[in-house]
Structure formats: C-alpha cells, structure tokens
C-alpha atoms as a PDB file:
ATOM      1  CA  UNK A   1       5.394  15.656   6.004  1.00  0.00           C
ATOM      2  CA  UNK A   2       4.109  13.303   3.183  1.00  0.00           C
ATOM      3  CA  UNK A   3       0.191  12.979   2.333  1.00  0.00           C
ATOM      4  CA  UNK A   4      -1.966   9.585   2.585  1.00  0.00           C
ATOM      5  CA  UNK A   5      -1.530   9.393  -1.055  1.00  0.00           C
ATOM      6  CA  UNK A   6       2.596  10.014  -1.266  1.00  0.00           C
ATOM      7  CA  UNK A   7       2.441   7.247   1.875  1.00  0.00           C
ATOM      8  CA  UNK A   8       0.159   4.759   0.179  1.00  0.00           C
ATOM      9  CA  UNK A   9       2.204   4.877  -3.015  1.00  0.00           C
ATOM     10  CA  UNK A  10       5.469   4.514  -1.471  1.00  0.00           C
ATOM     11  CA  UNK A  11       4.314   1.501   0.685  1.00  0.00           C
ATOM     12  CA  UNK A  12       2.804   0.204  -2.511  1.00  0.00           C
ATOM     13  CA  UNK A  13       5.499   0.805  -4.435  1.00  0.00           C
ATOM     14  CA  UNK A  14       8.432  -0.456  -1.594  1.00  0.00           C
ATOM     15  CA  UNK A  15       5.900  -3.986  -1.846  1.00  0.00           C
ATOM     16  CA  UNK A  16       5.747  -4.495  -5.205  1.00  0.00           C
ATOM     17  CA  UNK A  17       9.914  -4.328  -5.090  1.00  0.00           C
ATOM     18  CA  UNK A  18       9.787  -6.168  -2.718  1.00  0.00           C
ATOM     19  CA  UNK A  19       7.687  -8.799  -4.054  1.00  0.00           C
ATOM     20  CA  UNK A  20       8.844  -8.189  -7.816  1.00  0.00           C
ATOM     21  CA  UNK A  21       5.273  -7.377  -8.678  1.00  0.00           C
ATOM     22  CA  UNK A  22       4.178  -4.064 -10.649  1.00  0.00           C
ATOM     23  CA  UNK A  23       1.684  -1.470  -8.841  1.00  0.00           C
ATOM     24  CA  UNK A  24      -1.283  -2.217 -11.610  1.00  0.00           C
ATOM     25  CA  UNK A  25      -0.578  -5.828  -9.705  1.00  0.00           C
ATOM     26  CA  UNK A  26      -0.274  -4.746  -6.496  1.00  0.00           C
ATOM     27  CA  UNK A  27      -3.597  -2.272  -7.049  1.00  0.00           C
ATOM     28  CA  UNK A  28      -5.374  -5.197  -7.857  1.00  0.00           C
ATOM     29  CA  UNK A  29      -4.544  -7.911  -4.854  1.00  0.00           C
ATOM     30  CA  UNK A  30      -5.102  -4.683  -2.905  1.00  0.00           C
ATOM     31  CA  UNK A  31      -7.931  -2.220  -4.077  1.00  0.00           C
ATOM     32  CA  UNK A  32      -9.464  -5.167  -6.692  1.00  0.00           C
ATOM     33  CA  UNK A  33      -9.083  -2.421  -8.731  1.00  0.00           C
ATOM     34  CA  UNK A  34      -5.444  -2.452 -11.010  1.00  0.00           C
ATOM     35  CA  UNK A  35      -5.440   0.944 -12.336  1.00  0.00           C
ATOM     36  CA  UNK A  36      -6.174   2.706  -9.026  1.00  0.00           C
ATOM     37  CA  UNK A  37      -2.969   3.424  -7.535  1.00  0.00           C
ATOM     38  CA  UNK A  38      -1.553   4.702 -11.129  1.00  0.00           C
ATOM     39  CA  UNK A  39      -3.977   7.179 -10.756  1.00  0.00           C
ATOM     40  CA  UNK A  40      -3.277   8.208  -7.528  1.00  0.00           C
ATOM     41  CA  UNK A  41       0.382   8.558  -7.909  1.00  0.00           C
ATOM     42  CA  UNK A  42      -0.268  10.599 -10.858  1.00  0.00           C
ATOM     43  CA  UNK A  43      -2.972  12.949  -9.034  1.00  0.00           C
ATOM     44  CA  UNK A  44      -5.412  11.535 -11.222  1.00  0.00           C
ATOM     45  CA  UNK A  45      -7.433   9.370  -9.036  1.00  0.00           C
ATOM     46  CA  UNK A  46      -8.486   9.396  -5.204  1.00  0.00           C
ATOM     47  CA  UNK A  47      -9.349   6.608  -2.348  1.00  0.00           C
ATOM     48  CA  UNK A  48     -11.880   7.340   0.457  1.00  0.00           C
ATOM     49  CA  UNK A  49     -10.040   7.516   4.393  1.00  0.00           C
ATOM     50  CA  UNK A  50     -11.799   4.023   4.853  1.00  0.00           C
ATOM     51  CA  UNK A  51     -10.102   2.225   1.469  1.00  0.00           C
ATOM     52  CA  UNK A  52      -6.704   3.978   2.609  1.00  0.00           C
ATOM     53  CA  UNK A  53      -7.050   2.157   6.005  1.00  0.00           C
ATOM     54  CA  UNK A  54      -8.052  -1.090   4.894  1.00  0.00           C
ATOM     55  CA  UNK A  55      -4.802  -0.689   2.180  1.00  0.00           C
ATOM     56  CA  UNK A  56      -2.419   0.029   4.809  1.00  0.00           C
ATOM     57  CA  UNK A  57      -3.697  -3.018   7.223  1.00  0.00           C
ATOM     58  CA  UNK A  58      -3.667  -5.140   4.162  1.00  0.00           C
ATOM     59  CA  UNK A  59       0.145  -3.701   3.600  1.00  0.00           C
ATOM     60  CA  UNK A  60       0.835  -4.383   6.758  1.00  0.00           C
ATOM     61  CA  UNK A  61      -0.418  -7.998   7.858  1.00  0.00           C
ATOM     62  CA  UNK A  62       0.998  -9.394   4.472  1.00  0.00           C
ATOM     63  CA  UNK A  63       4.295  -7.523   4.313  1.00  0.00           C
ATOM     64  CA  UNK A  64       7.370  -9.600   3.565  1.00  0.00           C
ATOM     65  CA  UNK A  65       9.645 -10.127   6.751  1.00  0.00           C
ATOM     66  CA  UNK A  66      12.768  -9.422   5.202  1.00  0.00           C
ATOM     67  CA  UNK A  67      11.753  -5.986   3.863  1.00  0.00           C
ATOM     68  CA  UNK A  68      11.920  -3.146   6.128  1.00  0.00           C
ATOM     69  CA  UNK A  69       8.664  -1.055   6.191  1.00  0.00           C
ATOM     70  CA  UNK A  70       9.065   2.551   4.616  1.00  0.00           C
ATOM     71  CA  UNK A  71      10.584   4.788   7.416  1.00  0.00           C
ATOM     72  CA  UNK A  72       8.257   7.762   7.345  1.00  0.00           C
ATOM     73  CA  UNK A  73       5.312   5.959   6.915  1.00  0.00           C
ATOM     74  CA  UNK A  74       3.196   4.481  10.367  1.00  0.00           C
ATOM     75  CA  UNK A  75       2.812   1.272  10.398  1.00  0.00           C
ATOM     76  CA  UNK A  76      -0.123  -0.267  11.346  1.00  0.00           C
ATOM     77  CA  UNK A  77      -0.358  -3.197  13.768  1.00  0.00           C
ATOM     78  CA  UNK A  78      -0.779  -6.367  11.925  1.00  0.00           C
ATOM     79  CA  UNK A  79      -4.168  -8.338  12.725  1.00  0.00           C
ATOM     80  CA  UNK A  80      -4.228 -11.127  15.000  1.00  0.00           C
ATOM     81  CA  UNK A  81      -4.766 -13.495  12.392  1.00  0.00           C
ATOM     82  CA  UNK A  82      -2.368 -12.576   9.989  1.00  0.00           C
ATOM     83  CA  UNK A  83       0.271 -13.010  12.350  1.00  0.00           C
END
C-alpha cells in the first residue's frame, strides 16, 4: 500500500510528464510553494491532511484528458466547475 506522500508525488510527478513541466513547477501552480514537493519526495518536508486534499482535487479537476490517472492512486471526483 503506498503513503499520501508516495501518492501525491507520483500524481505530481505522472502531471508534470504529462504536461512537460518539472515538480519545483508543478509545486508551485499547486502548493504556491516550488520547493515543497522536492522535499517531500525526499522525506525532507511534510503537508498537513487538508493541503494533501486540496492537492489531489486540484490534480484531479485540471488533469489532462489524454493521460490516464496513476492506477493505485484514488481519484478524486472532479468539482462541478472544473468540469
């Protein structure tokens, strides 16, 4: 089973591929913070339960259509108004 953090960094990571944009990038359009998710793929850094949420909604209303969402991951529903 994969922890919050091993989730949010592989959606974060599968986006950024997706998108051809780096994680710093990615941290930043997400967390408005670009180092962040370095940190927390490297063990170094932490997000509350509430910043993971809003991540994974954020992942999930904007994700590109052609790009299959990580397997092992739930996937929130996307917002009304992002779809």
């Amino acid at each position: 089973m994969m922890t919050l953090r091993e989730q949010l960094i592989l959606v974060s990571d599968s986006f950024g591929l997706a998108r051809g944009l780096g994680r710093q990038r990615v941290s930043t359009m997400v967390l408005n913070r670009g180092p962040t998710l370095d940190g927390v793929a490297r063990g170094e850094k932490d997000v509350t339960t509430g910043t993971f949420e809003r991540a994974m909604q954020w992942f999930s209303d904007n994700w590109p259509e052609d790009t299959e969402w990580p397997r092992d991951v739930r996937r929130p529903e996307r917002a009304r108004e992002a779809a």
